[in-house]
N, C-alpha and C. Protein backbone atom coordinates (compact mmCIF):
# COMPACT_ATOMS: atom_id res chain seq x y z
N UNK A 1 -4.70 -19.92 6.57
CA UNK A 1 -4.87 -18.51 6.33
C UNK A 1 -4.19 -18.14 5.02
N UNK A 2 -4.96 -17.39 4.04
CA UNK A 2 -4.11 -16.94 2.72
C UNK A 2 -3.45 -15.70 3.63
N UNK A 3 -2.19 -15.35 2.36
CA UNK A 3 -1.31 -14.35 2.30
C UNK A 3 -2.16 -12.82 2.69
N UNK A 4 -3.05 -12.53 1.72
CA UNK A 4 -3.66 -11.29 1.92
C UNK A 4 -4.63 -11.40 2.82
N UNK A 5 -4.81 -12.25 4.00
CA UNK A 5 -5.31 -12.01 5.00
C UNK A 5 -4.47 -11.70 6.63
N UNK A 6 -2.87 -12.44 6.02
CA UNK A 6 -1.85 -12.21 6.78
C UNK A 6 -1.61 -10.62 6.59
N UNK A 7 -1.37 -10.73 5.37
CA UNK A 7 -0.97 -9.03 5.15
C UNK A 7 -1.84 -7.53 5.85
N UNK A 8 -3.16 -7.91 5.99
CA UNK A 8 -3.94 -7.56 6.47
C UNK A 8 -3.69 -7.54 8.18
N UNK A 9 -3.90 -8.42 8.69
CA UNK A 9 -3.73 -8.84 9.77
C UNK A 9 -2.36 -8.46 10.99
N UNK A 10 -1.02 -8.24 9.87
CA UNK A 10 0.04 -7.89 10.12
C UNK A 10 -0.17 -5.91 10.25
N UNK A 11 -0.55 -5.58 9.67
CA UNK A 11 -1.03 -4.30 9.48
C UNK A 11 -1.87 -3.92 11.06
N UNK A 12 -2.39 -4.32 11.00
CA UNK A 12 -3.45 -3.92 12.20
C UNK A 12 -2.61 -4.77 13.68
N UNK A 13 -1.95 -5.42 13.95
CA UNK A 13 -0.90 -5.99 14.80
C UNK A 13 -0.41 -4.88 15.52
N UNK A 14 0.26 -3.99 15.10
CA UNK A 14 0.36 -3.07 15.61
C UNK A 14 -0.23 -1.71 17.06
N UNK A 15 -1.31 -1.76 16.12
CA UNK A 15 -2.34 -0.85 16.83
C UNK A 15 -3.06 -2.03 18.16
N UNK A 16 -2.96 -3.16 18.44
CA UNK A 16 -3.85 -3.87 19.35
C UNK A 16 -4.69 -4.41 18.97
N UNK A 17 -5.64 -4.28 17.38
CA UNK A 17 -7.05 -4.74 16.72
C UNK A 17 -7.02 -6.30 16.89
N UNK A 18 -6.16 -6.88 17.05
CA UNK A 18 -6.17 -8.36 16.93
C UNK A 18 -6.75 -9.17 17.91
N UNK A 19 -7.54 -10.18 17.61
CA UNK A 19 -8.11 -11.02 19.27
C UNK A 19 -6.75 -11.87 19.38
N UNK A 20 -6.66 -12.43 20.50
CA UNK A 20 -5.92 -13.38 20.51
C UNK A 20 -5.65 -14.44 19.63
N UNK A 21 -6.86 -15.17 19.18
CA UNK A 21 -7.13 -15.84 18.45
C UNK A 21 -6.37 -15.71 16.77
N UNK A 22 -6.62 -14.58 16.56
CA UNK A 22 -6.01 -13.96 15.38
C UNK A 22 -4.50 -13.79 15.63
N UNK A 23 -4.20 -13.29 16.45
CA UNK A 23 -2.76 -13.37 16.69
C UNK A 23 -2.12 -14.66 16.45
N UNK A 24 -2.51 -15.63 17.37
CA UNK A 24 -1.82 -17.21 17.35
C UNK A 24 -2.07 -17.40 15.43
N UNK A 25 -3.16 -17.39 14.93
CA UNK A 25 -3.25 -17.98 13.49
C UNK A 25 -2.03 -17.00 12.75
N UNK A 26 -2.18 -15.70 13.09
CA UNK A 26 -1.38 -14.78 12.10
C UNK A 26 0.47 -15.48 12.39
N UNK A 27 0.10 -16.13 14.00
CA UNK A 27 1.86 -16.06 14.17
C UNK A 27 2.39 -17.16 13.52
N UNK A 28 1.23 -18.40 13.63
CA UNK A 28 1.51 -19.72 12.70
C UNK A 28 1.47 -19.76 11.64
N UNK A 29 0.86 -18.70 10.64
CA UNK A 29 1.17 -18.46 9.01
C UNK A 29 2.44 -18.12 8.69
N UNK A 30 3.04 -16.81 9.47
CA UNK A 30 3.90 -16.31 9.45
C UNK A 30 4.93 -17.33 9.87
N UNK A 31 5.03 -18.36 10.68
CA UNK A 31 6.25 -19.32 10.72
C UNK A 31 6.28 -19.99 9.64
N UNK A 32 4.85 -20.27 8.82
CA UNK A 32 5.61 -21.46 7.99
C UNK A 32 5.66 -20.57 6.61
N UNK A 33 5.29 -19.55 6.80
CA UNK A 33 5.27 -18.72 5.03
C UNK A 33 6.46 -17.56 5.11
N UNK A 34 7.16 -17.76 4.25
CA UNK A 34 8.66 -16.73 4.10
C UNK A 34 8.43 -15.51 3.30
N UNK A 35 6.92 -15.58 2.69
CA UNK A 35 7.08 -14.48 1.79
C UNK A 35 5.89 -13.40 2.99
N UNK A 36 5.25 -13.84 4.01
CA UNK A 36 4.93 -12.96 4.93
C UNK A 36 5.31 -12.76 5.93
N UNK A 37 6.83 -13.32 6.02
CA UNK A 37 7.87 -13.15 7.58
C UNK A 37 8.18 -12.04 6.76
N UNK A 38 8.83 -12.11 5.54
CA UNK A 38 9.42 -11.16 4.31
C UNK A 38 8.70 -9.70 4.70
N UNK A 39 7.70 -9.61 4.71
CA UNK A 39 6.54 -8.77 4.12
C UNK A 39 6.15 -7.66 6.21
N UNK A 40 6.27 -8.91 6.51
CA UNK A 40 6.49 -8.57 8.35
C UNK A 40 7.91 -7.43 8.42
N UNK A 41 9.01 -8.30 7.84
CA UNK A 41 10.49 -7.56 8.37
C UNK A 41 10.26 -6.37 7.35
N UNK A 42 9.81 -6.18 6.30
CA UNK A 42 9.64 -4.88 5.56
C UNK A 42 8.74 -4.21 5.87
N UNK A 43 7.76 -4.41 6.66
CA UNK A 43 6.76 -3.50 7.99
C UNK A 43 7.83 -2.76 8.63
N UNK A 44 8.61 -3.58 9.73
CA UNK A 44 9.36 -3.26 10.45
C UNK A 44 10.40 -2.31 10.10
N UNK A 45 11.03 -2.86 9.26
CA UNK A 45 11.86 -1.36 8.64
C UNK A 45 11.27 -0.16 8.18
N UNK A 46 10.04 0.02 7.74
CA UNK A 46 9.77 0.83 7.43
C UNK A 46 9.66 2.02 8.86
N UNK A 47 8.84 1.31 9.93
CA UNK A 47 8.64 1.60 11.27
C UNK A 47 9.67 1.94 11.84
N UNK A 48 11.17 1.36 11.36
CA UNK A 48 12.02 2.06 11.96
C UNK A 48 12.93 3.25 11.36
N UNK A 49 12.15 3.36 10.03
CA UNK A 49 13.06 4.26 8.99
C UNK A 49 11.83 5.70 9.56
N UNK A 50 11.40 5.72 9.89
CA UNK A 50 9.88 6.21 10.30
C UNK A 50 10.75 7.22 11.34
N UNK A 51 10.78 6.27 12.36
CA UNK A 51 10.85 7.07 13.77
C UNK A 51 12.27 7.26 13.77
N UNK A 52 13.43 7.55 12.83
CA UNK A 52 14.43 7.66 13.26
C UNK A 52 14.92 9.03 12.13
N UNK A 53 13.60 9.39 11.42
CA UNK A 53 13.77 11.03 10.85
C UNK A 53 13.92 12.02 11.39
N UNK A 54 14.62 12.80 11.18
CA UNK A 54 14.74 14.06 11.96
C UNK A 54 13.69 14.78 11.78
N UNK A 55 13.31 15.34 12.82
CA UNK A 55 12.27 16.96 12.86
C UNK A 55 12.90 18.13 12.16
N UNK A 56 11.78 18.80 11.32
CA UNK A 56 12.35 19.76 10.89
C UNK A 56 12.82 20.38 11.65
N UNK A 57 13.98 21.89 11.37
CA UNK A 57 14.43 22.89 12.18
C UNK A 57 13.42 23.95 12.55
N UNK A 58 13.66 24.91 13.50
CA UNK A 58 12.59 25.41 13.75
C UNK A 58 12.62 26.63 12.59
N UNK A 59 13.36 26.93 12.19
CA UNK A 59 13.67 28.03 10.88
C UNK A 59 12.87 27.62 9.75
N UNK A 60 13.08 26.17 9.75
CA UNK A 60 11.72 25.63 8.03
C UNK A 60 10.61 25.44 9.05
N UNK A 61 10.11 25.29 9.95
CA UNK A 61 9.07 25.61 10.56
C UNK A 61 8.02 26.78 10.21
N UNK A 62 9.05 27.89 10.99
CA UNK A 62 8.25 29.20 11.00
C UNK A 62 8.13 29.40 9.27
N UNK A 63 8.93 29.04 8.59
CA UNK A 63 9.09 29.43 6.65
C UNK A 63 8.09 28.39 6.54
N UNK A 64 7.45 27.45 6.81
CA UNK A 64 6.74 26.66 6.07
C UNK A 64 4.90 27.56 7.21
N UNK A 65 5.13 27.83 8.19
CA UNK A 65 4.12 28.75 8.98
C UNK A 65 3.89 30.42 7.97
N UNK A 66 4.71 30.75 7.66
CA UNK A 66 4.76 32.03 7.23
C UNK A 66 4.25 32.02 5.63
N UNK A 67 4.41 31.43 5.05
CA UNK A 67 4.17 30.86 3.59
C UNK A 67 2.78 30.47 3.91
N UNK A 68 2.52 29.52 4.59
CA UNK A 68 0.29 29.48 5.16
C UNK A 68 0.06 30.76 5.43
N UNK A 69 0.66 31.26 5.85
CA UNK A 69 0.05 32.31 6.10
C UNK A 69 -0.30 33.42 5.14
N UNK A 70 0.47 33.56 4.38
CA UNK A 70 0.30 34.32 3.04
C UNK A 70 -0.48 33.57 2.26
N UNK A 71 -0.59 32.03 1.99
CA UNK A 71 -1.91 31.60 1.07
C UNK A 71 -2.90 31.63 1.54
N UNK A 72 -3.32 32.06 3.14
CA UNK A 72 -4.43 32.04 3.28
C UNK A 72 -5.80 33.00 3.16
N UNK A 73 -6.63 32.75 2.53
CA UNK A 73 -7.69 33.53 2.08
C UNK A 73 -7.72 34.84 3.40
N UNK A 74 -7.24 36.27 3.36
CA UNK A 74 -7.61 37.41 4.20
C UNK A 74 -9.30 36.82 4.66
N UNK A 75 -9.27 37.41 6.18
CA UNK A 75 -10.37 37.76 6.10
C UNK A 75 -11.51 39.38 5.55
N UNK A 76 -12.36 39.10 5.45
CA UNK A 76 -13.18 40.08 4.67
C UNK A 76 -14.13 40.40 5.26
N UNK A 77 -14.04 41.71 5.72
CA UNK A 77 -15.51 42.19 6.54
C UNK A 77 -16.54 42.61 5.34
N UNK A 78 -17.96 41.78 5.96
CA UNK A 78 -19.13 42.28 5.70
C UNK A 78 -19.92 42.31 6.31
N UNK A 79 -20.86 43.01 5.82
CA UNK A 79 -22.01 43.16 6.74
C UNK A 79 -23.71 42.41 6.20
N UNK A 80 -23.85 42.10 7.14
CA UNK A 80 -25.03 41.16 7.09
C UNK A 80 -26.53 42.36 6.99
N UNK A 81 -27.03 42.43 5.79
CA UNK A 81 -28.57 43.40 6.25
C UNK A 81 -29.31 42.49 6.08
N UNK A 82 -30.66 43.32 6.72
CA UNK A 82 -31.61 42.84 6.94
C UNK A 82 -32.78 43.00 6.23
């Protein structure tokens, strides 16, 4: 298996897309190649730098709600003739 098919492959790992088949090849590239175990553990951190952000407050919430709301185009009554 080349690199950019691992890289590929590692990507979609995640979500379930993989047959089995693909899994076992992706897991035996990845043992003998260091620059896509590499490329794996910098997935992973990212995934965990990910889910360990805080939620905004609810104060920049409603300010980031209130601000859409002012750019958004008014609506405009018209009337349709016939």
């Amino acid at each position: 298996m080349k690199c950019n098919n691992a890289e590929k492959l590692l990507l979609l790992q995640d979500s379930g897309e993989l047959t089995n088949q693909q899994l076992r090849t992706l897991l035996t590239h990845i043992h003998n190649c260091e620059d896509c175990r590499s490329f794996q553990q910098a997935i992973v951190k990212i995934e965990e730098n990910i889910q360990t952000q805080e939620l905004p407050s609810e104060t920049i919430l409603n300010n980031i709600k209130r601000e859409a709301r002012k750019l958004t185009p008014q609506n405009k009554s018209f009337k349709i003739i016939y």
